[in-house]
N, C-alpha and C. Protein backbone atom coordinates (compact mmCIF):
# COMPACT_ATOMS: atom_id res chain seq x y z
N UNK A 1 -54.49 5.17 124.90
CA UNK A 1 -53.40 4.22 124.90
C UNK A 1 -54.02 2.83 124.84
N UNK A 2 -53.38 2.31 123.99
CA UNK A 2 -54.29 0.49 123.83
C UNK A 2 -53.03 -0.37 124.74
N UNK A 3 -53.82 -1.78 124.67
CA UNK A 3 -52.84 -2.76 125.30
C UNK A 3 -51.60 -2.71 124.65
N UNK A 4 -51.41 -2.52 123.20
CA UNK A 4 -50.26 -2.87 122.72
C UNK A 4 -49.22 -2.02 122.98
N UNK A 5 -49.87 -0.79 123.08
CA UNK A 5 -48.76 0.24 123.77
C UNK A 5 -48.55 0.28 125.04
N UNK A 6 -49.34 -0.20 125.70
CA UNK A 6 -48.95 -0.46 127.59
C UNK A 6 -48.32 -1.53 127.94
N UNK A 7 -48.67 -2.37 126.82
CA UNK A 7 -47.50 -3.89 127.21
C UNK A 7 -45.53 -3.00 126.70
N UNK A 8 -45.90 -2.68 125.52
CA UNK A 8 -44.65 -1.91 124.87
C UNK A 8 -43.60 -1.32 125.74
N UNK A 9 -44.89 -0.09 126.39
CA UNK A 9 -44.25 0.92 127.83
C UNK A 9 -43.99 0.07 128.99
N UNK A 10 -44.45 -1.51 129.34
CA UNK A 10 -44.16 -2.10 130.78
C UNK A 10 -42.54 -2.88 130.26
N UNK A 11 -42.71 -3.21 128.67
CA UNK A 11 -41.28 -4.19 128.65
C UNK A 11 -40.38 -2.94 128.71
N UNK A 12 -40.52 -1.81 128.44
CA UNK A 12 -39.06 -1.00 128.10
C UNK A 12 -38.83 -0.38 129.49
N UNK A 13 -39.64 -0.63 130.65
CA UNK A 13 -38.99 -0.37 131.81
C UNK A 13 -39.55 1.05 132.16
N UNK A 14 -40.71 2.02 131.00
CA UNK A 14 -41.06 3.15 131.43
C UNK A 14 -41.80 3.29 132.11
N UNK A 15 -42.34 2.95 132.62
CA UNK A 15 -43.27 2.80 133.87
C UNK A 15 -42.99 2.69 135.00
N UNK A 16 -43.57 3.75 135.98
CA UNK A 16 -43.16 3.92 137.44
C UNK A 16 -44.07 2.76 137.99
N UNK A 17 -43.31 2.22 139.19
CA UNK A 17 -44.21 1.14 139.98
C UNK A 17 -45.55 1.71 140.20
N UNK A 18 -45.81 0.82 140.15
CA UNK A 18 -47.72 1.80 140.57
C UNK A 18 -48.10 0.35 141.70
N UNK A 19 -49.00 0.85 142.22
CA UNK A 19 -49.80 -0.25 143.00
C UNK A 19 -51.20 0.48 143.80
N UNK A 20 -52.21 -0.43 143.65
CA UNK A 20 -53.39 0.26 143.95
C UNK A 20 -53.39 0.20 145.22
N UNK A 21 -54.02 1.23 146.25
CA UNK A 21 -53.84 1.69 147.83
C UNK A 21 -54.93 2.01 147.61
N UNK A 22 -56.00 1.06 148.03
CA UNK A 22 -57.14 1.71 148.42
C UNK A 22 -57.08 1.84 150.25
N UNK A 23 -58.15 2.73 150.66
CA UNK A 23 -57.67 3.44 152.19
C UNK A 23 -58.03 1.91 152.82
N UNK A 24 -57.62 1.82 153.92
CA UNK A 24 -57.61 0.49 155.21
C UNK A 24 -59.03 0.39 155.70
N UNK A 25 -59.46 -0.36 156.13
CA UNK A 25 -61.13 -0.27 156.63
C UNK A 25 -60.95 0.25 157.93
N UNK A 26 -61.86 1.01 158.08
CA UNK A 26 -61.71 2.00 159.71
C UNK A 26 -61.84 0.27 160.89
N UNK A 27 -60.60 1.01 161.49
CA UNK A 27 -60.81 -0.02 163.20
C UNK A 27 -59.79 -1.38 162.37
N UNK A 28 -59.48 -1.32 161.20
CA UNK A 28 -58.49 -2.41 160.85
C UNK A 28 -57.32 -2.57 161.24
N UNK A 29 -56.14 -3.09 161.67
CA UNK A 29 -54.92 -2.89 162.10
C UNK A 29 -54.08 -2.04 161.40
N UNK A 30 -54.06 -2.26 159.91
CA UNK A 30 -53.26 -0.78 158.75
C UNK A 30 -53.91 0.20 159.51
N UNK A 31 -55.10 0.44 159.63
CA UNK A 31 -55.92 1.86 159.54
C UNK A 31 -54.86 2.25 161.08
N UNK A 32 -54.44 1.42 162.05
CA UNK A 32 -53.91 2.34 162.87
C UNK A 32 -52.11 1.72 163.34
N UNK A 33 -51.75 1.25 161.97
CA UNK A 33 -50.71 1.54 162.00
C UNK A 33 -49.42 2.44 161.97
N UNK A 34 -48.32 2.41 162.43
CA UNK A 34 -48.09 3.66 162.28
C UNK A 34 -46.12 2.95 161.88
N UNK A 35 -46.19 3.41 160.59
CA UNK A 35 -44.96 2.90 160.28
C UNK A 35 -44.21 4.33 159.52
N UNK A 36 -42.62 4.27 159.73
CA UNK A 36 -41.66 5.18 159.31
C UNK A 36 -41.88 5.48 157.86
N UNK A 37 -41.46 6.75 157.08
CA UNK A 37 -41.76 6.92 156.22
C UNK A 37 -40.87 7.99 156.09
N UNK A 38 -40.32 8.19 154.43
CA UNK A 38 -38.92 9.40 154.33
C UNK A 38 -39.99 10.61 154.87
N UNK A 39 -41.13 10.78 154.62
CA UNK A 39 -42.21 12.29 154.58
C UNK A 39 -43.47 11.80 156.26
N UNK A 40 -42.27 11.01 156.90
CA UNK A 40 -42.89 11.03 157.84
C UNK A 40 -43.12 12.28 158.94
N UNK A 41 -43.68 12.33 159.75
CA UNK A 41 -43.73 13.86 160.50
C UNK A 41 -42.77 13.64 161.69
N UNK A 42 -41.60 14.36 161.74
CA UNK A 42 -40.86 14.29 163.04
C UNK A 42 -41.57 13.19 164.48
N UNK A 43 -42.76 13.62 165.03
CA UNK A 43 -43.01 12.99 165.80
C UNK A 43 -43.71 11.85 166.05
N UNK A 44 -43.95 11.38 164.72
CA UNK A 44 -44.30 10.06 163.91
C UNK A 44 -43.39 9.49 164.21
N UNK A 45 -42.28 9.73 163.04
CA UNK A 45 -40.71 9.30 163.16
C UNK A 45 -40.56 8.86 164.78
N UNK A 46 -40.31 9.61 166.00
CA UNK A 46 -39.62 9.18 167.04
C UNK A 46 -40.87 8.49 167.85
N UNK A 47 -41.82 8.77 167.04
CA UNK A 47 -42.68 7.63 168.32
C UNK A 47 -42.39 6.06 167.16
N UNK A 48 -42.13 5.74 166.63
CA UNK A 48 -42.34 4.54 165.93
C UNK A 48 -40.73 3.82 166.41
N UNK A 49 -39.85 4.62 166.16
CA UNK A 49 -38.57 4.73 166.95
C UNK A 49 -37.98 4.12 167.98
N UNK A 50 -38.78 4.32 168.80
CA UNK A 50 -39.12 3.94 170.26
C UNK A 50 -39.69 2.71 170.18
N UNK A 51 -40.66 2.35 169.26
CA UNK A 51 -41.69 1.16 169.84
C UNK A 51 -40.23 -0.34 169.66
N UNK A 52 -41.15 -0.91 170.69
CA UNK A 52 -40.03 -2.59 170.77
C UNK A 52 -40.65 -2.91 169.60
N UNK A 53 -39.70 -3.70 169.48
CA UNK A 53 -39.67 -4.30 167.76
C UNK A 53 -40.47 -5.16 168.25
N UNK A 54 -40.61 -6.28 169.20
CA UNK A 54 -40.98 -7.65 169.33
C UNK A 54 -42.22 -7.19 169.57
N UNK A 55 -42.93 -6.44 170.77
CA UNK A 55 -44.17 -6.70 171.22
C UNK A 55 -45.12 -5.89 170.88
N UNK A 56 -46.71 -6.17 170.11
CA UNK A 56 -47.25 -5.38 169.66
C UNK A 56 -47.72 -4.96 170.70
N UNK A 57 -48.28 -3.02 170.34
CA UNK A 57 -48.78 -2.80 171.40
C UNK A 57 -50.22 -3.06 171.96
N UNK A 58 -51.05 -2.83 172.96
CA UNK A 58 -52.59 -3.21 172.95
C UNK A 58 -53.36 -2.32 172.48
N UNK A 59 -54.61 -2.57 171.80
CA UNK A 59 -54.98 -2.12 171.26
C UNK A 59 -55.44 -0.55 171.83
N UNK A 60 -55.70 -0.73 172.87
CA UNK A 60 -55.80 0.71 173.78
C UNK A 60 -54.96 1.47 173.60
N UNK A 61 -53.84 0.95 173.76
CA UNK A 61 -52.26 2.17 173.60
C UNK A 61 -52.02 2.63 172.53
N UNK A 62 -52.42 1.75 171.49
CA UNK A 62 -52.45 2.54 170.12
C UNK A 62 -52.32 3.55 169.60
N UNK A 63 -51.58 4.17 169.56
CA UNK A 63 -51.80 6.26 169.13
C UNK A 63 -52.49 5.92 167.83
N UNK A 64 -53.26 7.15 167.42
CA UNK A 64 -53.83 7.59 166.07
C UNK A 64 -52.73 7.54 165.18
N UNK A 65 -52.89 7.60 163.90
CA UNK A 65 -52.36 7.37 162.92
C UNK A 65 -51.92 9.38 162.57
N UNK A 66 -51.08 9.53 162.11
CA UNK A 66 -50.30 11.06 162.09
C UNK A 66 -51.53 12.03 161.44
N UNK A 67 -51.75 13.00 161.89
CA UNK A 67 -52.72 13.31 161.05
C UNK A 67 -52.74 14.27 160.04
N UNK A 68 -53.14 14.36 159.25
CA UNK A 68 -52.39 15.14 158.27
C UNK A 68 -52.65 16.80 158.08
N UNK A 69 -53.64 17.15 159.13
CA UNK A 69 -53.54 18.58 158.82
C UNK A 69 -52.12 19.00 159.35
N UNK A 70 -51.54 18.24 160.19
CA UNK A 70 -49.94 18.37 160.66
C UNK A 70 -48.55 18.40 159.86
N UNK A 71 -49.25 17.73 158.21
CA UNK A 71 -48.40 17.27 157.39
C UNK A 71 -46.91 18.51 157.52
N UNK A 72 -45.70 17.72 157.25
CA UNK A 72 -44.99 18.44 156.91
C UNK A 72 -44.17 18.27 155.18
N UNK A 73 -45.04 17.98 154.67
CA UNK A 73 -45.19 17.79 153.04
C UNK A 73 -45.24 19.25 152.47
N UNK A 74 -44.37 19.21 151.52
CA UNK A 74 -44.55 20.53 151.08
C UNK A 74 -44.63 20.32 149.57
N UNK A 75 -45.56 20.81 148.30
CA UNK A 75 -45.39 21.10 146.89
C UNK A 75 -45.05 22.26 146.76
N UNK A 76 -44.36 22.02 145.71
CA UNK A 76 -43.85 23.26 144.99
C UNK A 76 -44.34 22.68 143.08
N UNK A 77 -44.79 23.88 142.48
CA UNK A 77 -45.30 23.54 141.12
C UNK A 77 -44.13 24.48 140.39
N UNK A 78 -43.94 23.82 139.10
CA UNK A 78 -42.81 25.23 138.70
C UNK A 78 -43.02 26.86 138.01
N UNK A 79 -44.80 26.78 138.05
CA UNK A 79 -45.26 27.75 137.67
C UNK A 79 -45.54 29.05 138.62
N UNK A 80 -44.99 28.64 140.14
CA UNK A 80 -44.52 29.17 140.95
C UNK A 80 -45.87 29.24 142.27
N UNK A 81 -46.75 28.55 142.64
CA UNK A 81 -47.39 27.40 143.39
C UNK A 81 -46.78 26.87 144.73
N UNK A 82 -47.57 26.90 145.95
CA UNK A 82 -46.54 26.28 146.93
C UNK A 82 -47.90 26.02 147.98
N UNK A 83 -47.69 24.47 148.07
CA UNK A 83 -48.84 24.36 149.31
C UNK A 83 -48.10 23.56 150.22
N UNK A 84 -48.52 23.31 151.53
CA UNK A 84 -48.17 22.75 152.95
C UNK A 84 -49.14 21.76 152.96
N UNK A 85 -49.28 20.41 152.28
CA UNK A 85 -50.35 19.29 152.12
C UNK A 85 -51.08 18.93 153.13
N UNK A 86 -52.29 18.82 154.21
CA UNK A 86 -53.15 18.94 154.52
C UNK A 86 -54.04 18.35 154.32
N UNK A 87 -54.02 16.90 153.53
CA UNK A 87 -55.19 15.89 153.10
C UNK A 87 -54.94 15.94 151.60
N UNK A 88 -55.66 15.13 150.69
CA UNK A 88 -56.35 15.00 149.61
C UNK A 88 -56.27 16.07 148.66
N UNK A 89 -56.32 15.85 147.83
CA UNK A 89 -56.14 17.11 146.33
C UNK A 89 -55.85 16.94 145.31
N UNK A 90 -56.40 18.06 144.13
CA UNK A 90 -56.21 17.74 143.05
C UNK A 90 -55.64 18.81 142.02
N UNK A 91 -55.32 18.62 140.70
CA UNK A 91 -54.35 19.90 140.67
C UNK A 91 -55.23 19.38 138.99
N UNK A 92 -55.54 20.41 138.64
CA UNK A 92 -56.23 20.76 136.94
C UNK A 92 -56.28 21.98 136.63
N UNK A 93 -56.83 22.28 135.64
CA UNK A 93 -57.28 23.50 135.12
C UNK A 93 -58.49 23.99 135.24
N UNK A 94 -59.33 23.10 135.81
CA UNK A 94 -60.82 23.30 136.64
C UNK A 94 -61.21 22.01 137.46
N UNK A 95 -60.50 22.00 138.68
CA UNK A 95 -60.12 20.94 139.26
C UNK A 95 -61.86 20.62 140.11
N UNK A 96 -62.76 22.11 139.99
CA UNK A 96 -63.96 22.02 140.58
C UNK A 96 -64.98 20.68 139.85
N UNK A 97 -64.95 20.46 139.12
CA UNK A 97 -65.67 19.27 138.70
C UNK A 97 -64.93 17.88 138.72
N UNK A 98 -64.24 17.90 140.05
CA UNK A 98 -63.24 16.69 139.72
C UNK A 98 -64.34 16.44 141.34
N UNK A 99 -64.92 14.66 141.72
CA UNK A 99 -65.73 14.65 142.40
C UNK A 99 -65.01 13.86 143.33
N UNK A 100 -65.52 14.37 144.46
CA UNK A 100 -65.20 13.89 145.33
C UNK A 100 -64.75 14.66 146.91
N UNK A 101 -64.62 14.56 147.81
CA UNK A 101 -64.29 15.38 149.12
C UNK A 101 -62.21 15.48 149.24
N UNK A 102 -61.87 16.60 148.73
CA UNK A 102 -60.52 17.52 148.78
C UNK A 102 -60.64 18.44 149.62
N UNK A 103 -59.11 18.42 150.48
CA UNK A 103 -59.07 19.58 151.16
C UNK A 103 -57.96 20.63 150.76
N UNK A 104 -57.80 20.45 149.16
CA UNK A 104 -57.35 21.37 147.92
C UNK A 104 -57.48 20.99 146.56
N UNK A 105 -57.86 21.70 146.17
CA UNK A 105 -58.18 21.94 144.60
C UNK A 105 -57.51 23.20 143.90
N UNK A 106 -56.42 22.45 143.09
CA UNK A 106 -55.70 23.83 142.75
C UNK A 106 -55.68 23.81 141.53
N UNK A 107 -56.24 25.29 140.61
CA UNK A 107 -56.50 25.36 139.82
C UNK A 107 -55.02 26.44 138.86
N UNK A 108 -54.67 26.01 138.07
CA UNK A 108 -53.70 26.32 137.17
C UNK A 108 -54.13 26.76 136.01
N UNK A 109 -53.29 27.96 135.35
CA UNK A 109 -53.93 28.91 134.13
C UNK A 109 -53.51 27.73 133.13
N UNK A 110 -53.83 27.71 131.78
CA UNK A 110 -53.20 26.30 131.18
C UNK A 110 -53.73 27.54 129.73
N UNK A 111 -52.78 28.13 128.85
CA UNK A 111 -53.59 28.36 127.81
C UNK A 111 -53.22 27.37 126.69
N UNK A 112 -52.58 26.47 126.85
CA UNK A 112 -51.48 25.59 125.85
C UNK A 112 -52.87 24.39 125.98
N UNK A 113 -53.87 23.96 126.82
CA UNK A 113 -54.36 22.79 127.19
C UNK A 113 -53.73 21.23 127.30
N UNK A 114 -52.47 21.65 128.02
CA UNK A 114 -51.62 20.61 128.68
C UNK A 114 -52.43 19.80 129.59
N UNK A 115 -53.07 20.29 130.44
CA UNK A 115 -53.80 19.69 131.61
C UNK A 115 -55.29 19.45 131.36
N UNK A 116 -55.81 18.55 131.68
CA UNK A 116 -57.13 18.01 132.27
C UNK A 116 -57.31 19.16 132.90
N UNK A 117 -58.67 18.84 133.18
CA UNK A 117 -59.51 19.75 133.81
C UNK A 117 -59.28 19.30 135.23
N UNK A 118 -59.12 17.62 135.51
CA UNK A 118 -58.66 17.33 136.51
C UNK A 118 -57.64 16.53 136.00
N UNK A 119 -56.04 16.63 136.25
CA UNK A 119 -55.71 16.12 135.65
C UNK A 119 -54.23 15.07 136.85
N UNK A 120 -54.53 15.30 137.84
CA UNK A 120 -53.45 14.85 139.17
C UNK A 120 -54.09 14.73 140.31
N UNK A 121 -54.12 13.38 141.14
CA UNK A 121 -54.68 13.69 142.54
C UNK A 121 -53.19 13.20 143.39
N UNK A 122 -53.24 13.74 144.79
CA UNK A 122 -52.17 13.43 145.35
C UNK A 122 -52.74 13.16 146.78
N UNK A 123 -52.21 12.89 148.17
CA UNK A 123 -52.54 12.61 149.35
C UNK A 123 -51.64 11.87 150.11
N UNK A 124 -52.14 11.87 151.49
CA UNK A 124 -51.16 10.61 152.24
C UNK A 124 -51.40 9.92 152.53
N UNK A 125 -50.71 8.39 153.10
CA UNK A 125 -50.63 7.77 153.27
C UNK A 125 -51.08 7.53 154.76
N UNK A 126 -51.94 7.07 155.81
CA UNK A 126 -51.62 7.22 157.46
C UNK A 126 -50.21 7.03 157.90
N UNK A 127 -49.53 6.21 157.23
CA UNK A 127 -48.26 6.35 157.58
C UNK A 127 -47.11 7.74 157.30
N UNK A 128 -47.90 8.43 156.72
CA UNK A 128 -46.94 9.77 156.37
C UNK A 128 -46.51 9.39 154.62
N UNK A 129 -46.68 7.99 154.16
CA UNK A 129 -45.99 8.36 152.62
C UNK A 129 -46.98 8.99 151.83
N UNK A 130 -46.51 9.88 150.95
CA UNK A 130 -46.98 10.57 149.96
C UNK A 130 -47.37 9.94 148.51
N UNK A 131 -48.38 10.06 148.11
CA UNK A 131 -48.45 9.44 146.56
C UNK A 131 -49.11 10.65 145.88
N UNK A 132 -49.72 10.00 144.63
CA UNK A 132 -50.08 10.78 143.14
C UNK A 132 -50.62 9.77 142.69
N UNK A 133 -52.09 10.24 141.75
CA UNK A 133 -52.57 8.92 140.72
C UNK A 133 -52.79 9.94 139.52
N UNK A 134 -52.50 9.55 138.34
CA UNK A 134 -53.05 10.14 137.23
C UNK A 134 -54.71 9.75 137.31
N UNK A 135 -55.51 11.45 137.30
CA UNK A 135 -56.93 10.67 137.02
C UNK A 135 -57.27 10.61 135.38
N UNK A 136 -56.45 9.64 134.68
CA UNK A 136 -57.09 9.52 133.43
C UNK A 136 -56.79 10.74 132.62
N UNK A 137 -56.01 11.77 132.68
CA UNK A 137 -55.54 12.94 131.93
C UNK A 137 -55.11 12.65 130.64
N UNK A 138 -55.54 13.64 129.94
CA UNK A 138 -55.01 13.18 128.24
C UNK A 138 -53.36 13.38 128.08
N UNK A 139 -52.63 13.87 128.90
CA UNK A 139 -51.42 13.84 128.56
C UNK A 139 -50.00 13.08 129.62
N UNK A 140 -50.99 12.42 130.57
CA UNK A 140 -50.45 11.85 131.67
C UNK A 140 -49.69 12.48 132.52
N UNK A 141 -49.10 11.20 133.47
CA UNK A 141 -48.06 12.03 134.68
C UNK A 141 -47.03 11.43 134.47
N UNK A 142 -45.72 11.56 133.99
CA UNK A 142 -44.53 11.37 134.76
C UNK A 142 -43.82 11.28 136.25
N UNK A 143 -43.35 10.24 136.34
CA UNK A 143 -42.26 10.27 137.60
C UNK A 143 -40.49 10.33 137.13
N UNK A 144 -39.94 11.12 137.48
CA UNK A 144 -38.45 11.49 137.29
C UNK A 144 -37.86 11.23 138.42
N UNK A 145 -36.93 10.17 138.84
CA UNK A 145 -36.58 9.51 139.64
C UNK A 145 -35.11 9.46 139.55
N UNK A 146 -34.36 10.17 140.75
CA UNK A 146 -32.51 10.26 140.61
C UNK A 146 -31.92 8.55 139.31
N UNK A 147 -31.22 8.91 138.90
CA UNK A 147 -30.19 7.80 137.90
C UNK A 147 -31.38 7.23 137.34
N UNK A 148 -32.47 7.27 136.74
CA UNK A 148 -33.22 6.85 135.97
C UNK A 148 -34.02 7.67 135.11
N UNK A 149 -34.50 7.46 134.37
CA UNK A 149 -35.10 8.02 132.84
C UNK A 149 -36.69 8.23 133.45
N UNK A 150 -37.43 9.05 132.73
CA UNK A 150 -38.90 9.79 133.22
C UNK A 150 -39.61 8.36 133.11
N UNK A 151 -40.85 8.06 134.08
CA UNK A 151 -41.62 6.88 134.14
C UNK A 151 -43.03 7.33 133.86
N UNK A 152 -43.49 6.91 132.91
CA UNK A 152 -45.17 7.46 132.82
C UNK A 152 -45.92 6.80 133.93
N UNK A 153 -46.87 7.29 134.51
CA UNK A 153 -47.56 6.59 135.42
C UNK A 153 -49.47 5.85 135.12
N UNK A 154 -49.40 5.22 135.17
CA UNK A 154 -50.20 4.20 134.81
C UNK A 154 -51.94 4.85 135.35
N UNK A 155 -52.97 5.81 134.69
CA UNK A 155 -53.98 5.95 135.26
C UNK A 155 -54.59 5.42 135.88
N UNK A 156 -55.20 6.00 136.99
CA UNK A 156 -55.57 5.52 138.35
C UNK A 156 -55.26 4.63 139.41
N UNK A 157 -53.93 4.51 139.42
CA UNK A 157 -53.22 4.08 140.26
C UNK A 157 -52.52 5.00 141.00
N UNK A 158 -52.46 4.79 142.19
CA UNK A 158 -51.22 5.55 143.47
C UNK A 158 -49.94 4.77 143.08
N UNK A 159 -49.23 5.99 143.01
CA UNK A 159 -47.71 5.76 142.90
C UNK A 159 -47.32 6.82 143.88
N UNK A 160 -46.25 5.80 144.91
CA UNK A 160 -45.64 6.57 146.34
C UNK A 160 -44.56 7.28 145.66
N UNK A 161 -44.27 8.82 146.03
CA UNK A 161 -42.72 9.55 145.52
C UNK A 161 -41.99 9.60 146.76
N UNK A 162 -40.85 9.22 146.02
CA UNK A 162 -39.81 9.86 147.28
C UNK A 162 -39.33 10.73 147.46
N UNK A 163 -38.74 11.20 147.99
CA UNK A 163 -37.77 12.44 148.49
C UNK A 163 -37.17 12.60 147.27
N UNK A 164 -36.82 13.78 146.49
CA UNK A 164 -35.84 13.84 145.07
C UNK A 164 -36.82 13.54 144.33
N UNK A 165 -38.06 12.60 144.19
CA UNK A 165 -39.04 12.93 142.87
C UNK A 165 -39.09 14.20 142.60
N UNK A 166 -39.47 14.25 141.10
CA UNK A 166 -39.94 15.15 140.60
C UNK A 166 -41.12 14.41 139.41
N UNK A 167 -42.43 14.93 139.55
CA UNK A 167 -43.45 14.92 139.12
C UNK A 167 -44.17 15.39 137.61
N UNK A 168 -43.65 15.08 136.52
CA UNK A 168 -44.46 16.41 135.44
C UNK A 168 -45.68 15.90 134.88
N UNK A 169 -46.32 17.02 134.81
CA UNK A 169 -47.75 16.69 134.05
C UNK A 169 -47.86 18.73 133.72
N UNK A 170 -48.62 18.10 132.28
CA UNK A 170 -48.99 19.38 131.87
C UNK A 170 -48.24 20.68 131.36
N UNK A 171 -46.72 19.95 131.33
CA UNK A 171 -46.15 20.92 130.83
C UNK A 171 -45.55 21.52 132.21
N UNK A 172 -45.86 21.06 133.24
CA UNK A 172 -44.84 21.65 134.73
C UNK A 172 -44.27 20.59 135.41
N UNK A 173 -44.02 20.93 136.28
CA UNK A 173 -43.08 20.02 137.10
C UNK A 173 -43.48 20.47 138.58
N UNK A 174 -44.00 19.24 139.31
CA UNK A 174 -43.77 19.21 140.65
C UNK A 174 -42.79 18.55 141.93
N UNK A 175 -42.66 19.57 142.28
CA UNK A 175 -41.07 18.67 143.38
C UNK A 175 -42.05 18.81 144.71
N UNK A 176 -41.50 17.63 145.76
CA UNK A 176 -42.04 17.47 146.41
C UNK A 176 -40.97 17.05 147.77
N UNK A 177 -41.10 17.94 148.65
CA UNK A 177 -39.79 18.07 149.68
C UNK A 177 -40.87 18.49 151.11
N UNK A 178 -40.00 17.51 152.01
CA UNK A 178 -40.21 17.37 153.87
C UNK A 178 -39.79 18.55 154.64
N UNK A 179 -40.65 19.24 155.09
CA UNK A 179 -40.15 20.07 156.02
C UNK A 179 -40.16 20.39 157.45
């Protein structure tokens, strides 16, 4: 894709918001923030709930940030796929040479070669929100978003989904629902 076609795709509105999220520096105030989120975890949710709006707390009292082997994130792929999210991951057709430390790598039969080899990473947020970055896949990612038209998503950028996204790359579709 050249500039002329990415300026093209930003005026006609196809493009899902993207914004780069790189992680918080450990011991930073984000890194142990803890803010509401639709894919927040129940007890995320009611401890944030609770906190006084006005007074921050000290840094001692601080709870950890939700952790995500707790996630209550759930994928569903439409090729019939279902994980309970748990950290970091990537979804290709040989997602093993995609580098980096995942605590899933899910590999999909592809005989059509819809998909990258790595062709989707996804993860959370400390706050509980969920995103997706296209890593550079030859056929990209879509975001399908209620009362709006499919959004291509911009490689290597995190784009947060909400509740009711639906995700396609590769010829499938991923929905992505709180449980």
């Amino acid at each position: 894709m050249d500039a002329a076609e990415l300026a093209a795709l930003r005026a006609s509105g196809a493009l899902a918001e993207t914004r780069l999220t790189p992680p918080p520096a450990v011991g930073s105030p984000a890194a142990r923030r803890e803010a509401s989120s639709p894919f927040a975890a129940p007890e995320v949710a009611a401890r944030v709930s609770r906190a006084p709006a006005a007074a921050a707390p000290a840094p001692s009292a601080v709870q950890p940030a939700a952790s995500t082997s707790a996630s209550n994130i759930e994928l569903t792929i439409s090729s019939g796929e279902h994980l309970r999210v748990a950290g970091r991951g990537v979804i290709g057709r040989d997602p093993s040479e995609a580098p980096g430390t995942y605590a899933h790598r899910i590999t999909l039969a592809d005989t059509e070669k819809l998909l990258s080899r790595a062709h989707l990473e996804f993860g959370l947020e400390g706050n509980g929100q969920f995103w997706i970055s296209d890593l550079h896949s030859t056929n990209g990612v879509a975001i399908e978003r209620k009362g709006q038209g499919p959004q291509r998503c911009l490689p290597g950028y995190r784009v947060v989904i909400q509740p009711g996204d639906r995700v396609t790359f590769g010829g499938r579709i991923l929905t992505i629902s709180a449980r």
